[in-house]
PDB file of N, CA and C in Angstrom:
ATOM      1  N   UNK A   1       7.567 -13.879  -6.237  1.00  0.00           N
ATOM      2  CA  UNK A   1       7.552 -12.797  -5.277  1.00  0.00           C
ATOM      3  C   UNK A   1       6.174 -12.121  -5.322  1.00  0.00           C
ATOM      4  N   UNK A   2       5.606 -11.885  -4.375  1.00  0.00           N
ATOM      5  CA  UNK A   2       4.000 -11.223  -3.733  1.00  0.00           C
ATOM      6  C   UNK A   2       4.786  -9.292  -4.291  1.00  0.00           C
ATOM      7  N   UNK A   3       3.508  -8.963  -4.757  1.00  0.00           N
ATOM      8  CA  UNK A   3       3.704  -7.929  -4.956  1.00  0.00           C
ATOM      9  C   UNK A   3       2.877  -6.891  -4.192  1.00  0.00           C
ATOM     10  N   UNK A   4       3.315  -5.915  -3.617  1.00  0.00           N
ATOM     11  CA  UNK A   4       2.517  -5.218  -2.349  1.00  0.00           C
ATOM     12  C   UNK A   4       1.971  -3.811  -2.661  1.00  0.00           C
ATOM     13  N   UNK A   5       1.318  -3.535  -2.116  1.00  0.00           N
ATOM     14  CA  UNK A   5       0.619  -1.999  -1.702  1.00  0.00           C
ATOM     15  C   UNK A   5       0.262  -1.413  -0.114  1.00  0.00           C
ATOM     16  N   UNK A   6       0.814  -0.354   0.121  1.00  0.00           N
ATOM     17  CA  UNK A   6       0.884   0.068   0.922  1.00  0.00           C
ATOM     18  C   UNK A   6      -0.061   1.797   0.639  1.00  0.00           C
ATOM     19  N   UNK A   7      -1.309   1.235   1.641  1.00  0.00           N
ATOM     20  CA  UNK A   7      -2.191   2.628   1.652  1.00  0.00           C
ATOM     21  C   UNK A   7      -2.003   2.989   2.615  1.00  0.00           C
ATOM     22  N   UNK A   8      -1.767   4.688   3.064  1.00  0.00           N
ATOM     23  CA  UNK A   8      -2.119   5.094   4.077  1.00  0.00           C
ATOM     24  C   UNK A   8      -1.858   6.671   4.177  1.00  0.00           C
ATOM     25  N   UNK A   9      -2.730   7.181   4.675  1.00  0.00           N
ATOM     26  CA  UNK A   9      -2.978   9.025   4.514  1.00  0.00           C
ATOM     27  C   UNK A   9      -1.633   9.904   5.185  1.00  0.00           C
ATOM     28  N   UNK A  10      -1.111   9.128   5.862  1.00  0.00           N
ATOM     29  CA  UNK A  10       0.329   9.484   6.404  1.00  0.00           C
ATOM     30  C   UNK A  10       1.407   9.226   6.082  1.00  0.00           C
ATOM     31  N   UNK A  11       2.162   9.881   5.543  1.00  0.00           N
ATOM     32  CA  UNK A  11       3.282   9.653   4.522  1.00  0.00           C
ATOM     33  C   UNK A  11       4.673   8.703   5.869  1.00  0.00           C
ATOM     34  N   UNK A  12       4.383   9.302   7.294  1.00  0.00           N
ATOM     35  CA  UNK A  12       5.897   8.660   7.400  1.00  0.00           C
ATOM     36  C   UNK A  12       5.296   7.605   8.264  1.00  0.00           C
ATOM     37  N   UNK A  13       3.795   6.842   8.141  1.00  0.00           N
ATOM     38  CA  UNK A  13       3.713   5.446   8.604  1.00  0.00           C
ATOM     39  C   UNK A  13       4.019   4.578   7.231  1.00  0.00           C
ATOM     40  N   UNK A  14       4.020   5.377   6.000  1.00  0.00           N
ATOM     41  CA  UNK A  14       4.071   4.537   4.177  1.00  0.00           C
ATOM     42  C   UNK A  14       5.448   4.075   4.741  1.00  0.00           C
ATOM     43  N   UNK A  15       6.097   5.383   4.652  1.00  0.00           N
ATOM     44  CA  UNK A  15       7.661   5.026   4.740  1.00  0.00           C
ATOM     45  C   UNK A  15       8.685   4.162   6.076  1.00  0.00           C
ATOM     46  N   UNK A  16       7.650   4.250   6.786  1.00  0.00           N
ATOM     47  CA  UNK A  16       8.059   3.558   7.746  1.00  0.00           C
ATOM     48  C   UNK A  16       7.613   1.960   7.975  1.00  0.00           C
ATOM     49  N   UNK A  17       6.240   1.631   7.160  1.00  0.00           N
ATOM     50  CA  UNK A  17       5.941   0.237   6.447  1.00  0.00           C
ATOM     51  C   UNK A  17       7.426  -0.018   5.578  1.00  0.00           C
ATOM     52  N   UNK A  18       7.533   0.719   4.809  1.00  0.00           N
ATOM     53  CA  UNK A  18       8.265   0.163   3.659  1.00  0.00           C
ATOM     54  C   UNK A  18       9.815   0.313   3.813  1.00  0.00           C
ATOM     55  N   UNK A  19      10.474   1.138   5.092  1.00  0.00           N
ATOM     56  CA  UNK A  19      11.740   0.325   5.061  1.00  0.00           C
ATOM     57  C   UNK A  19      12.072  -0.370   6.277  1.00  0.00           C
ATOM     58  N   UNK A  20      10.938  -0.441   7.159  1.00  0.00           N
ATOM     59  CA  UNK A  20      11.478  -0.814   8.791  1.00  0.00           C
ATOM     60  C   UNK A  20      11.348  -2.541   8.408  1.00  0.00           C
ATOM     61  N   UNK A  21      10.951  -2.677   7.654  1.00  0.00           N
ATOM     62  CA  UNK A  21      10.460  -4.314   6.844  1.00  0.00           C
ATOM     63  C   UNK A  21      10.864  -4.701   6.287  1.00  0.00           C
ATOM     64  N   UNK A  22      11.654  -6.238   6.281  1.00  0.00           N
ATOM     65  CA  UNK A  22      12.519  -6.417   5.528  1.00  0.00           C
ATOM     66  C   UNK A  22      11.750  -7.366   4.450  1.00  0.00           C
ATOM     67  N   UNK A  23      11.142  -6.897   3.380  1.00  0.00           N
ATOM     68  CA  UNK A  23       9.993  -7.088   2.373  1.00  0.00           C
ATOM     69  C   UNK A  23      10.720  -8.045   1.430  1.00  0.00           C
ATOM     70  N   UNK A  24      11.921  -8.379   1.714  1.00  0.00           N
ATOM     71  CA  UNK A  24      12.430  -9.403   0.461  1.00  0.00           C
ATOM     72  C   UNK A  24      12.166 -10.501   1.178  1.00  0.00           C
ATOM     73  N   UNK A  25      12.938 -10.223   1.867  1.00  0.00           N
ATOM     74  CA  UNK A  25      12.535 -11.609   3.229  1.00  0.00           C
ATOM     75  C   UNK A  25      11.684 -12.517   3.342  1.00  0.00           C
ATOM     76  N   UNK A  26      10.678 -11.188   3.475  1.00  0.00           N
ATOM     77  CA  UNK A  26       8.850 -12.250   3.221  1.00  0.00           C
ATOM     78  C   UNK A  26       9.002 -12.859   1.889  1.00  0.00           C
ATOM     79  N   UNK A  27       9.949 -12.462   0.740  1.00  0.00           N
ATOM     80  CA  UNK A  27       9.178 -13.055  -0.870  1.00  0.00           C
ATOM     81  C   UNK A  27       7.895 -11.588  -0.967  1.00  0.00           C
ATOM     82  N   UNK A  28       8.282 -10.607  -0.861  1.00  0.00           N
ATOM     83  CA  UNK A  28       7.498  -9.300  -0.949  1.00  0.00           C
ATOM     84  C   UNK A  28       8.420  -8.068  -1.313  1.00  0.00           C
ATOM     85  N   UNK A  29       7.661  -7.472  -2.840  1.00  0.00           N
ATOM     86  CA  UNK A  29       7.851  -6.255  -3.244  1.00  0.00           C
ATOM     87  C   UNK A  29       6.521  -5.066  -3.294  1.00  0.00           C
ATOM     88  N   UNK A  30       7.315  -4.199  -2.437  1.00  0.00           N
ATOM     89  CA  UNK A  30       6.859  -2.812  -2.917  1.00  0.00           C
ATOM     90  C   UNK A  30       6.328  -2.264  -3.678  1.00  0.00           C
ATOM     91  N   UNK A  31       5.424  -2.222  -4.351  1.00  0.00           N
ATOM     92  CA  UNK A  31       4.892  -1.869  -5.920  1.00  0.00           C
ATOM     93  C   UNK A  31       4.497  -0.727  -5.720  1.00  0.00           C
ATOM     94  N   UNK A  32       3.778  -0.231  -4.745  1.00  0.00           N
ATOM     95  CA  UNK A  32       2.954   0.936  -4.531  1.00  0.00           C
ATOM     96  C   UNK A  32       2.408   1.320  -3.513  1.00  0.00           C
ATOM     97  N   UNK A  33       2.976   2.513  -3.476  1.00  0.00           N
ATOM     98  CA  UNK A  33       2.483   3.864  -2.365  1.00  0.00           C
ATOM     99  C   UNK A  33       0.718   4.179  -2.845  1.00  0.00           C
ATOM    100  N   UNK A  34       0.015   4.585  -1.381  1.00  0.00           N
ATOM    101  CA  UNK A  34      -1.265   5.157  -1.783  1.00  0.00           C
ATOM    102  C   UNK A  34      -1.525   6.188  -1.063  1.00  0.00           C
ATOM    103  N   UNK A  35      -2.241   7.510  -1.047  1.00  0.00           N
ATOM    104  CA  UNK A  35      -2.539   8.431   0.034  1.00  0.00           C
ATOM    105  C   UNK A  35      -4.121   7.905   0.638  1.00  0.00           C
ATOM    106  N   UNK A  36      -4.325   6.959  -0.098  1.00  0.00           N
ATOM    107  CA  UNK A  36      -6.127   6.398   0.102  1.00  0.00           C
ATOM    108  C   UNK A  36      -6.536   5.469  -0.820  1.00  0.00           C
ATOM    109  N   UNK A  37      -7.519   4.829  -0.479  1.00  0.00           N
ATOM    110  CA  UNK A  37      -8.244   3.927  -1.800  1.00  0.00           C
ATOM    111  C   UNK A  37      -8.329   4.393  -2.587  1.00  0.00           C
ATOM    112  N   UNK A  38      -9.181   5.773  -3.040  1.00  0.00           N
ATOM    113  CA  UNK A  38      -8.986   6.141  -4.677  1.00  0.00           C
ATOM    114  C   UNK A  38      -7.968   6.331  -5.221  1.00  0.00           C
ATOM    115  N   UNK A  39      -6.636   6.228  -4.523  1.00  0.00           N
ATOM    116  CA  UNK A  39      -5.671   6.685  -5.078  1.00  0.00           C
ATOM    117  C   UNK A  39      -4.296   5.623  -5.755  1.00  0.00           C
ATOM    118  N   UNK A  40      -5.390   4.397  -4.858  1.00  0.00           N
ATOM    119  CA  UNK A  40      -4.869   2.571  -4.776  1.00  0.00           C
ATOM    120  C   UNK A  40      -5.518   2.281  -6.109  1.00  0.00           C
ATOM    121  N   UNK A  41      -6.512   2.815  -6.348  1.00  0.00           N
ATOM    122  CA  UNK A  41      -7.928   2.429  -7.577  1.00  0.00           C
ATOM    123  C   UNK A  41      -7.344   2.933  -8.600  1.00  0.00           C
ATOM    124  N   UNK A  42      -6.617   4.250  -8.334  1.00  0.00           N
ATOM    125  CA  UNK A  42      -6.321   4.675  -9.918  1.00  0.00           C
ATOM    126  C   UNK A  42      -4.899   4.806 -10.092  1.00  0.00           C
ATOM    127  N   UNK A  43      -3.998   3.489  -9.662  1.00  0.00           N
ATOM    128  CA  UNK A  43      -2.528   2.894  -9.452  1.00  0.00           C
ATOM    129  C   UNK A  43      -2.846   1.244  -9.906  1.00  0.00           C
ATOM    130  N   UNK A  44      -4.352   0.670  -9.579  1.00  0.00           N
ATOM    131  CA  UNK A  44      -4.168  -0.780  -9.761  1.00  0.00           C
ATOM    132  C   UNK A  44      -3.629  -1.151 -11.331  1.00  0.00           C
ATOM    133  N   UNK A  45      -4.084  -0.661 -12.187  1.00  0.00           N
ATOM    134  CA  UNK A  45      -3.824  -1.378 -13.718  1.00  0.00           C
ATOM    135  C   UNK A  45      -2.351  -1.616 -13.954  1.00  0.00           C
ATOM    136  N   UNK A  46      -1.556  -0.211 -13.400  1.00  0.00           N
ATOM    137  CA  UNK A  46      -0.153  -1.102 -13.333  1.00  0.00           C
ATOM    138  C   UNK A  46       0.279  -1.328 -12.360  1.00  0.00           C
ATOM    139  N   UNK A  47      -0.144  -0.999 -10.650  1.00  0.00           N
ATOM    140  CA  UNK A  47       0.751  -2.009  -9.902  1.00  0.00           C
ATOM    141  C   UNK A  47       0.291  -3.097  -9.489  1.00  0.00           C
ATOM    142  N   UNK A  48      -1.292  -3.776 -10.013  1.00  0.00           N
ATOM    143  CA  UNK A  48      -1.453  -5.457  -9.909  1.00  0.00           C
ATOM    144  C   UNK A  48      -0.762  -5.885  -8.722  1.00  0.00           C
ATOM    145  N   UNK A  49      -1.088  -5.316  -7.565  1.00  0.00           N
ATOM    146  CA  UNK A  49      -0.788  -5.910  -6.023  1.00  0.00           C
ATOM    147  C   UNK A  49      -1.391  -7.016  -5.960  1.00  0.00           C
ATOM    148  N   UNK A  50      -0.987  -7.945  -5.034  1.00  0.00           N
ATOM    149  CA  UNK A  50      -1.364  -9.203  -4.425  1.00  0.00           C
ATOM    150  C   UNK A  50      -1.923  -9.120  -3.207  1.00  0.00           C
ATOM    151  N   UNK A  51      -1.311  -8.412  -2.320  1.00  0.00           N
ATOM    152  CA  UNK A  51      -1.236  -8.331  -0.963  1.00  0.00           C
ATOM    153  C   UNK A  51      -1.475  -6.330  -1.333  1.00  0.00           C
ATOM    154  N   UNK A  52      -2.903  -5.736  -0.126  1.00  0.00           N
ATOM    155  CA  UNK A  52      -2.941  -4.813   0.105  1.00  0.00           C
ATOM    156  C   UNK A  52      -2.630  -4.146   1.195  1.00  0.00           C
ATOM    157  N   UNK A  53      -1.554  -3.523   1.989  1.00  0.00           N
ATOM    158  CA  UNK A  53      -1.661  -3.421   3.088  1.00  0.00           C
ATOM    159  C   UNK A  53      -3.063  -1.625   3.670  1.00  0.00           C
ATOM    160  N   UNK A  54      -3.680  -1.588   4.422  1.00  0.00           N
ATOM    161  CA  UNK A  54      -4.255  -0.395   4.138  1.00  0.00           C
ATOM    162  C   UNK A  54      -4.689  -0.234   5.643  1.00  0.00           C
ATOM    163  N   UNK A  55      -4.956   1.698   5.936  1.00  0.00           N
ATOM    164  CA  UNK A  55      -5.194   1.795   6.527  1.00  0.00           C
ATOM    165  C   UNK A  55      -6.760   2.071   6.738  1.00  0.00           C
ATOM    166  N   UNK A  56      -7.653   1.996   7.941  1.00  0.00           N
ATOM    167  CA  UNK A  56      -9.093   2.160   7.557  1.00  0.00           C
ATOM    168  C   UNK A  56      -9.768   3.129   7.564  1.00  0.00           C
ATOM    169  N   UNK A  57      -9.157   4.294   8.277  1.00  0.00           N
ATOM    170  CA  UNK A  57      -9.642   5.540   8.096  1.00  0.00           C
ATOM    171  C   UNK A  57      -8.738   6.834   7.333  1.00  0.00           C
ATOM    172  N   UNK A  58      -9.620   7.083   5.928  1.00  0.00           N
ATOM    173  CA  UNK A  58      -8.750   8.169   5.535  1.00  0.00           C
ATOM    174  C   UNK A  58      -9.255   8.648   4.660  1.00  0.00           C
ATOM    175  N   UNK A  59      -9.477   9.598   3.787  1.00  0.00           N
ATOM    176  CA  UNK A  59      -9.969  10.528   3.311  1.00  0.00           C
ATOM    177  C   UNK A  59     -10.361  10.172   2.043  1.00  0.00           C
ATOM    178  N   UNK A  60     -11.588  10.605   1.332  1.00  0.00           N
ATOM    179  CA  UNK A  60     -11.920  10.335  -0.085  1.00  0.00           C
ATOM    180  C   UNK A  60     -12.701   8.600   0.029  1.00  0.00           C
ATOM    181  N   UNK A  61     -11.842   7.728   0.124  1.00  0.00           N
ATOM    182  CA  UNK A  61     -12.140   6.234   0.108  1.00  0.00           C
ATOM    183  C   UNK A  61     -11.087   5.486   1.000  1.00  0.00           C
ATOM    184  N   UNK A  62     -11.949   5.440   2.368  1.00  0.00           N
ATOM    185  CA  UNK A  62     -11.544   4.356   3.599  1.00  0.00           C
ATOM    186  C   UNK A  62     -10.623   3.068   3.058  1.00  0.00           C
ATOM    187  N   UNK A  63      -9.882   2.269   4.181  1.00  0.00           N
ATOM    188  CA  UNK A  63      -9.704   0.487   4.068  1.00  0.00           C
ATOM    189  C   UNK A  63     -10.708   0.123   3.814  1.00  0.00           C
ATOM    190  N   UNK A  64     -12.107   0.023   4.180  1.00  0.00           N
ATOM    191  CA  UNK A  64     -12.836  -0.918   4.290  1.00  0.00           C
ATOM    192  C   UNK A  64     -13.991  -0.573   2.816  1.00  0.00           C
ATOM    193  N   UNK A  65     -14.056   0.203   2.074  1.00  0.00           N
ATOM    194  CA  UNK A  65     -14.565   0.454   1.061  1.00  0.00           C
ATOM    195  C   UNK A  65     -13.419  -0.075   0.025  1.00  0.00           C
TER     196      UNK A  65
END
């Protein structure tokens, strides 16, 4: 099973990634919520995502950084 991350500065597009999706389905778990990249950066050591999902504009540290 792919283990996932879900970034994004808006709490009800997170929550709305993570249940409108049926994430088993794919062979995909949930590991982790982010409010932004730094916040993905200082979550990686224990949630070791595979798959990042992210958004590109948002506060502190963008998708694309």
């Amino acid at each position: 099973m792919y283990r996932l991350a879900i970034v994004d500065d808006e709490a009800i597009v997170r929550k709305g990634l993570c249940s409108l999706i049926n994430w088993e389905l794919l062979s995909c778990q949930v590991v982790c919520e982010a409010t932004d990249g730094q916040a993905l950066l200082d979550r990686l050591p224990d949630a070791r995502p595979d798959i990042v999902i992210t958004d590109i504009k948002m506060p502190r540290m963008d998708g694309l950084e």
